[in-house]
N, C-alpha and C. Protein backbone atom coordinates (compact mmCIF):
# COMPACT_ATOMS: atom_id res chain seq x y z
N UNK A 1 110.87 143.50 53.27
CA UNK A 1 110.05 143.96 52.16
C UNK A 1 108.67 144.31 52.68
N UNK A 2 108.00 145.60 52.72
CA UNK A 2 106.69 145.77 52.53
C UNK A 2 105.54 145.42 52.09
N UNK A 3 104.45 144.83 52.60
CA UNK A 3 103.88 144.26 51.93
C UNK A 3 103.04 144.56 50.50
N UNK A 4 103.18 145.93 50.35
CA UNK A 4 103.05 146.83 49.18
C UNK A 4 103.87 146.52 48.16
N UNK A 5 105.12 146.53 48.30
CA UNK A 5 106.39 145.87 47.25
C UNK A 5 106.05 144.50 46.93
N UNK A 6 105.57 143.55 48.17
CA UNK A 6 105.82 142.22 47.67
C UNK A 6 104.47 142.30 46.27
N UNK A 7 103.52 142.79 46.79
CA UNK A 7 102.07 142.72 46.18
C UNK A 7 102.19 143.36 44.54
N UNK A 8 103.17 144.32 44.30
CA UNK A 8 103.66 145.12 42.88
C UNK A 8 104.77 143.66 42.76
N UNK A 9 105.47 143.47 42.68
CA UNK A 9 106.37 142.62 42.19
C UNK A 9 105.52 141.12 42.10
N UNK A 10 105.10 140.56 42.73
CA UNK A 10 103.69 139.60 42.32
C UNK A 10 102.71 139.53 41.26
N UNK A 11 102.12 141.28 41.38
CA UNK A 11 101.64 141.25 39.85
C UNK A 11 102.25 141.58 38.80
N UNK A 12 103.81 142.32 38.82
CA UNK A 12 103.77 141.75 37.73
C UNK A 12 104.69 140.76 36.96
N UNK A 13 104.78 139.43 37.64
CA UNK A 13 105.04 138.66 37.65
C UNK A 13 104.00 137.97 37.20
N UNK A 14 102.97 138.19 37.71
CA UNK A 14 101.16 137.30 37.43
C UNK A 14 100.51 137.19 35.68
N UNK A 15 101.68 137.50 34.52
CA UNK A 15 101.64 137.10 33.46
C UNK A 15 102.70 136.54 32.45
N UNK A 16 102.23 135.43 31.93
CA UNK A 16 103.06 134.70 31.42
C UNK A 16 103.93 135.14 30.67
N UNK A 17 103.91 136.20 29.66
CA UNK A 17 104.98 136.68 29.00
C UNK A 17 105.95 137.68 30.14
N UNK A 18 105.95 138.30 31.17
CA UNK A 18 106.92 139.01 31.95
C UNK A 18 107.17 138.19 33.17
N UNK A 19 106.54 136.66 33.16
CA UNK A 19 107.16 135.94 33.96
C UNK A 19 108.41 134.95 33.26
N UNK A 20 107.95 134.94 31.75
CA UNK A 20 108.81 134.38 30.99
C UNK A 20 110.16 135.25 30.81
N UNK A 21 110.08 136.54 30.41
CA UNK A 21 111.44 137.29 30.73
C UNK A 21 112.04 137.59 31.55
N UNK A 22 111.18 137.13 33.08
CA UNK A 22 112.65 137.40 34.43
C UNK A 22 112.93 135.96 34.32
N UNK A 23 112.42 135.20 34.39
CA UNK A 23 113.42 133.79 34.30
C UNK A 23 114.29 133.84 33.19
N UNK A 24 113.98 133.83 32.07
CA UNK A 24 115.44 134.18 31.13
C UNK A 24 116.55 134.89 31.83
N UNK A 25 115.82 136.39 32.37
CA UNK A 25 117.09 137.18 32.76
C UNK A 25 117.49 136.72 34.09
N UNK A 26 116.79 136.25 34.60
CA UNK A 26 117.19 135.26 35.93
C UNK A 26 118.28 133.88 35.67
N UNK A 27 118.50 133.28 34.77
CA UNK A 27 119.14 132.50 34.17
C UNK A 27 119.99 132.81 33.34
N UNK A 28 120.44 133.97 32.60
CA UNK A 28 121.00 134.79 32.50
C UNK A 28 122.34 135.17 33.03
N UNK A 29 121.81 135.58 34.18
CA UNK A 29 122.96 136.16 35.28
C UNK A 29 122.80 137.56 35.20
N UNK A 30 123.68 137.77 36.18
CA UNK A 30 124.60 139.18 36.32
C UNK A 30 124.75 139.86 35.32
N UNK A 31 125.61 139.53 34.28
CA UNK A 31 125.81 139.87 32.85
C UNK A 31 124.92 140.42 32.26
N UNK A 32 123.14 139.66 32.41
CA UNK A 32 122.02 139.97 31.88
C UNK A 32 122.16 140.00 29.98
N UNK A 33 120.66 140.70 29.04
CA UNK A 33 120.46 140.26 27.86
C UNK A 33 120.48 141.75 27.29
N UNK A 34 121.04 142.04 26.30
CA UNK A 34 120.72 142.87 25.25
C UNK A 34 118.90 142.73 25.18
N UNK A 35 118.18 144.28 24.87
CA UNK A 35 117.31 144.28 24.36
C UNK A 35 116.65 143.16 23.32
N UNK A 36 117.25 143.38 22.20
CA UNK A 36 117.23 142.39 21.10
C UNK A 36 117.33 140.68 21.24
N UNK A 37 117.85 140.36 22.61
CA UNK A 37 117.79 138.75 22.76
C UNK A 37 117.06 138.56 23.75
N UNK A 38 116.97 139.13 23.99
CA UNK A 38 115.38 138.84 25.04
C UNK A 38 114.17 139.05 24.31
N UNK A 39 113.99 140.43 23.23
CA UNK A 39 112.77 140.12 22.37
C UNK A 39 112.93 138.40 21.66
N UNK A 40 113.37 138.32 21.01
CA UNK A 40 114.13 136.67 20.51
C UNK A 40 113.74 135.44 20.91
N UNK A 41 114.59 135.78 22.01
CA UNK A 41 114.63 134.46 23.12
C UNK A 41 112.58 134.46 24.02
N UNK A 42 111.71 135.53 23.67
CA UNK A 42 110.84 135.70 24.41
C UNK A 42 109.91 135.51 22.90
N UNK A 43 110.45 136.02 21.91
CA UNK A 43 109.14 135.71 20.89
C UNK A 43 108.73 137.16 21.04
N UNK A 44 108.62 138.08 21.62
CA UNK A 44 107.94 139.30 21.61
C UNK A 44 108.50 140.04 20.53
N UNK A 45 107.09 141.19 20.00
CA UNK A 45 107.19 142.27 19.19
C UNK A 45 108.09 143.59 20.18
N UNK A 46 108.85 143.98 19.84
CA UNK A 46 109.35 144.73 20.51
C UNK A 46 108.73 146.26 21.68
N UNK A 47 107.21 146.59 20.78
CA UNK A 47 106.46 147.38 22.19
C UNK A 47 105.92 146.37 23.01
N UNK A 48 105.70 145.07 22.55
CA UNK A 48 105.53 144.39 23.83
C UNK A 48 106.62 144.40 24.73
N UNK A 49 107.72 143.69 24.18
CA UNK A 49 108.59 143.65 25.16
C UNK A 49 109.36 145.01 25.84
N UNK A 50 108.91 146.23 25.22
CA UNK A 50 109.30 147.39 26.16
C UNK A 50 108.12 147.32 27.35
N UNK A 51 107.00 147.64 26.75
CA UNK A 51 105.58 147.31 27.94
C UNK A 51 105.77 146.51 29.25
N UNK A 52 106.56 145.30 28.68
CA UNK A 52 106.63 144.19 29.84
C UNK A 52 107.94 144.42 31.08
N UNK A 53 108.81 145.00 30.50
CA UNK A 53 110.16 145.57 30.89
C UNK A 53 109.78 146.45 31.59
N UNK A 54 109.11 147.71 31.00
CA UNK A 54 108.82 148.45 31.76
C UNK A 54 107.99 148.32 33.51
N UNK A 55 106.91 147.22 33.22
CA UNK A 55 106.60 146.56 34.29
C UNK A 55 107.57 146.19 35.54
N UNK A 56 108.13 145.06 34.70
CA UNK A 56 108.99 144.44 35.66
C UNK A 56 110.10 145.41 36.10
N UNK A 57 110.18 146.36 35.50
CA UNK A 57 111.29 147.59 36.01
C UNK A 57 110.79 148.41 37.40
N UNK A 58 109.54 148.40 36.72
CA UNK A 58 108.39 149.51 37.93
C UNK A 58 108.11 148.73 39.28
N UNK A 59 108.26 147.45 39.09
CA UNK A 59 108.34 146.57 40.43
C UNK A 59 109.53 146.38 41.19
N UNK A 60 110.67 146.80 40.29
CA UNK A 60 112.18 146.78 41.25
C UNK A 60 112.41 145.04 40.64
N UNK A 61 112.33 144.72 39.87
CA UNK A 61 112.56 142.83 39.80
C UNK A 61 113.82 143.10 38.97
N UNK A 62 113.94 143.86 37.28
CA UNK A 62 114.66 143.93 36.46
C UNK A 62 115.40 145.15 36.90
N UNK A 63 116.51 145.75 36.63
CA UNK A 63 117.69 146.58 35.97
C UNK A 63 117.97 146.62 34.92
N UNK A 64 118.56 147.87 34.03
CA UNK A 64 118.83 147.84 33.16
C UNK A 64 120.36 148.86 33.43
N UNK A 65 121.26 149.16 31.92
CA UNK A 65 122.61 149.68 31.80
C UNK A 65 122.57 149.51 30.28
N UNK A 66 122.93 150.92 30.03
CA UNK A 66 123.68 150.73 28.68
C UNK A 66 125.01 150.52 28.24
N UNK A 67 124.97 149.96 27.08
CA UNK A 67 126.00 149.74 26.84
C UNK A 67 126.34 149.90 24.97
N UNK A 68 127.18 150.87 24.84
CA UNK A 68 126.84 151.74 23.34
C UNK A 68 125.43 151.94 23.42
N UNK A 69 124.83 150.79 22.01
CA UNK A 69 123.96 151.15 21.91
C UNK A 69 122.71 150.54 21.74
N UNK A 70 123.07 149.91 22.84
CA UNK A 70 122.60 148.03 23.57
C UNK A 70 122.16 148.75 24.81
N UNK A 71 120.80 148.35 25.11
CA UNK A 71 120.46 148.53 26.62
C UNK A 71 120.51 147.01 27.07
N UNK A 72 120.86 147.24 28.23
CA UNK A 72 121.24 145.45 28.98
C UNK A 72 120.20 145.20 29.95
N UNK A 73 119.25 144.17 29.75
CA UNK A 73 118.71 143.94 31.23
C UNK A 73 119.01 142.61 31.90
N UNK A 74 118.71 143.08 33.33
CA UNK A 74 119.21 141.80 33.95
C UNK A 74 118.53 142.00 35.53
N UNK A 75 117.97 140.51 35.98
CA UNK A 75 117.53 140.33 36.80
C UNK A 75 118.34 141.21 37.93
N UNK A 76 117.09 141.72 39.33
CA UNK A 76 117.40 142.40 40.11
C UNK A 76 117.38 141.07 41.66
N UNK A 77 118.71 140.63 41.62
CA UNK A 77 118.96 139.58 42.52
C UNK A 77 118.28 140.06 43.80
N UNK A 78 118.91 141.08 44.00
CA UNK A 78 118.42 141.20 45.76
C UNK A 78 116.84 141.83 45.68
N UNK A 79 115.82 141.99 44.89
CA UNK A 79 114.72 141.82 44.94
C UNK A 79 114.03 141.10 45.01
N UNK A 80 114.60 139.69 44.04
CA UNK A 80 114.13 138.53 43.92
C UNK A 80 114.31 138.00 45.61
N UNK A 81 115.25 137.81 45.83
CA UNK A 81 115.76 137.28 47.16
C UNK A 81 115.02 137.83 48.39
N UNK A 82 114.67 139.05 48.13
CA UNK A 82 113.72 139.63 49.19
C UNK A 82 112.25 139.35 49.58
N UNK A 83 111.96 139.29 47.94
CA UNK A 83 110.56 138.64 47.79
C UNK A 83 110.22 137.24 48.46
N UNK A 84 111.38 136.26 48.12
CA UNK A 84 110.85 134.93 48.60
C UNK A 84 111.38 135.46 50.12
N UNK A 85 112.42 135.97 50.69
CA UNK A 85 112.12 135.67 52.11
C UNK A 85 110.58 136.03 52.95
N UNK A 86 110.26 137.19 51.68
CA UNK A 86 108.91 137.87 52.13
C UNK A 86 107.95 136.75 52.57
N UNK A 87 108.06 136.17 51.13
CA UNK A 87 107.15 135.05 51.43
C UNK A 87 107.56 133.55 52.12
N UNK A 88 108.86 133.41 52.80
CA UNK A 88 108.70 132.41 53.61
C UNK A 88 108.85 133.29 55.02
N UNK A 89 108.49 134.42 55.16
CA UNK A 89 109.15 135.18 56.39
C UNK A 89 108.25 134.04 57.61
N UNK A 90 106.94 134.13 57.55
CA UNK A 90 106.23 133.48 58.95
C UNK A 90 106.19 131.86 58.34
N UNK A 91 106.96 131.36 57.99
CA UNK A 91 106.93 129.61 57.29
C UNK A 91 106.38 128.98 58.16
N UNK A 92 104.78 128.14 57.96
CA UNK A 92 104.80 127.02 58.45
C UNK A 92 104.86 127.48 60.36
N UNK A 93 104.35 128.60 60.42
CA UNK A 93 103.77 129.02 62.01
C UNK A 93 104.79 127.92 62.54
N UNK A 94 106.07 128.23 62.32
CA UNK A 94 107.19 128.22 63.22
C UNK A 94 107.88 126.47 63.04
N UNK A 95 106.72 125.81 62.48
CA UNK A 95 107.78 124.40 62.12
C UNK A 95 108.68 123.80 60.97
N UNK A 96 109.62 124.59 61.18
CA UNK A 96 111.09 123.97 60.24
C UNK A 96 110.87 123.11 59.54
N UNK A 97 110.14 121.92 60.20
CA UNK A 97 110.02 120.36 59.11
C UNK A 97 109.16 120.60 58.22
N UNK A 98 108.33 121.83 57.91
CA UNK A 98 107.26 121.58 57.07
C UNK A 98 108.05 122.53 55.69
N UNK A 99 109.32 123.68 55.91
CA UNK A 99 109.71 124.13 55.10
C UNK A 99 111.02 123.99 54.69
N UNK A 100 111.05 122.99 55.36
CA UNK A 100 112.89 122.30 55.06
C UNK A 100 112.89 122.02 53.78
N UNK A 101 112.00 121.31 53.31
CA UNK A 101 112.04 120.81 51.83
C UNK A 101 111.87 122.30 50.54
N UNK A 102 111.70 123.49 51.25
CA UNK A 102 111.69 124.61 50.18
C UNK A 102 113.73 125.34 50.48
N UNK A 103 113.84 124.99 51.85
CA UNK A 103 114.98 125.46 51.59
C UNK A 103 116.16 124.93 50.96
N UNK A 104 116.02 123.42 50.95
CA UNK A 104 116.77 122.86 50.11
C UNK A 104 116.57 122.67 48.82
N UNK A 105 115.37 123.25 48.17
CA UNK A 105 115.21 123.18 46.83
C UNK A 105 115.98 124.48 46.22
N UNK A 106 115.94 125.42 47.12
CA UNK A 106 116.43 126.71 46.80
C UNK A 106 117.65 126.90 46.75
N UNK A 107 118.47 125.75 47.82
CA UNK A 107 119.64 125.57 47.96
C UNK A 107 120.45 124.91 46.74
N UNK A 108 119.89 123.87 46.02
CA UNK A 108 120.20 123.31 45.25
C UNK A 108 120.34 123.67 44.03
N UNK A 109 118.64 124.39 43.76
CA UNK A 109 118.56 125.00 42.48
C UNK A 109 119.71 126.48 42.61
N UNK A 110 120.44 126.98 43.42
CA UNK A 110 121.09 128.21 43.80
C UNK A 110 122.58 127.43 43.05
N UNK A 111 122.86 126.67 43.62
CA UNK A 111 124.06 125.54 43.22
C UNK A 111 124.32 125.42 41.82
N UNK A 112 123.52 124.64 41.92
CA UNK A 112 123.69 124.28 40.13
C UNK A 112 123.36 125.44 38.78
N UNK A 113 122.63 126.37 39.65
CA UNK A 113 122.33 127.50 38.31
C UNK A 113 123.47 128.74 38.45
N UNK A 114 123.37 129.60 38.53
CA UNK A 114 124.36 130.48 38.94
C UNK A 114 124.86 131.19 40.11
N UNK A 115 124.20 130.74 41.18
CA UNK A 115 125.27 130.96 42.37
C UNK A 115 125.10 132.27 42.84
N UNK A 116 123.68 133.39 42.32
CA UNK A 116 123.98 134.57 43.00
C UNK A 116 122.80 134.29 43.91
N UNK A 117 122.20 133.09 44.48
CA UNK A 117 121.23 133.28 45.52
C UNK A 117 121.68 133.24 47.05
């Protein structure tokens, strides 16, 4: 990842309401949310939640697909996944023991939630 990409997908992540809708759609899955349950499930007026979508779209984080006449969004796994390697790429100037404890959190939380990490 570029450090240009990581820096767009960071901000806009850097507010609470479009950090609140990729974790939904991150928890979610694959499958991802109808428009309408993500406004819902987020509390948003619906130009908010296009505004915020649109964001997180423009950073590469979310995807979307229609379906009739349902747009679907859903977390963009291999962005997400890119991002954190971004950011553990130089871990801990080369000592393992200091980032062991992030890879097993990632490992775990990957486990028990849905399995596409």
């Amino acid at each position: 990842m570029q450090p240009s990409a990581a820096v767009l997908a960071m901000s806009a992540l850097a507010h609470e309401g479009r950090l609140a809708i990729f974790r939904l759609l991150v928890q979610a899955g694959p499958e991802g949310l109808a428009a309408g349950d993500v406004a819902r499930a987020a509390g948003m007026l619906p130009n908010t939640l296009s505004t915020n979508l649109n964001i997180l779209s423009g950073a590469a984080l979310i995807a979307s697909r229609r379906e009739g006449r349902s747009i679907i969004y859903m977390a963009a796994y291999d962005q997400m996944r890119d991002l954190l390697a971004f950011l553990m790429e130089d871990c801990c100037a080369g000592r393992p023991e200091v980032c062991a404890p992030l890879r097993t959190l990632a490992a775990s939380t990957c486990a028990n939630e849905i399995g596409v990490c």
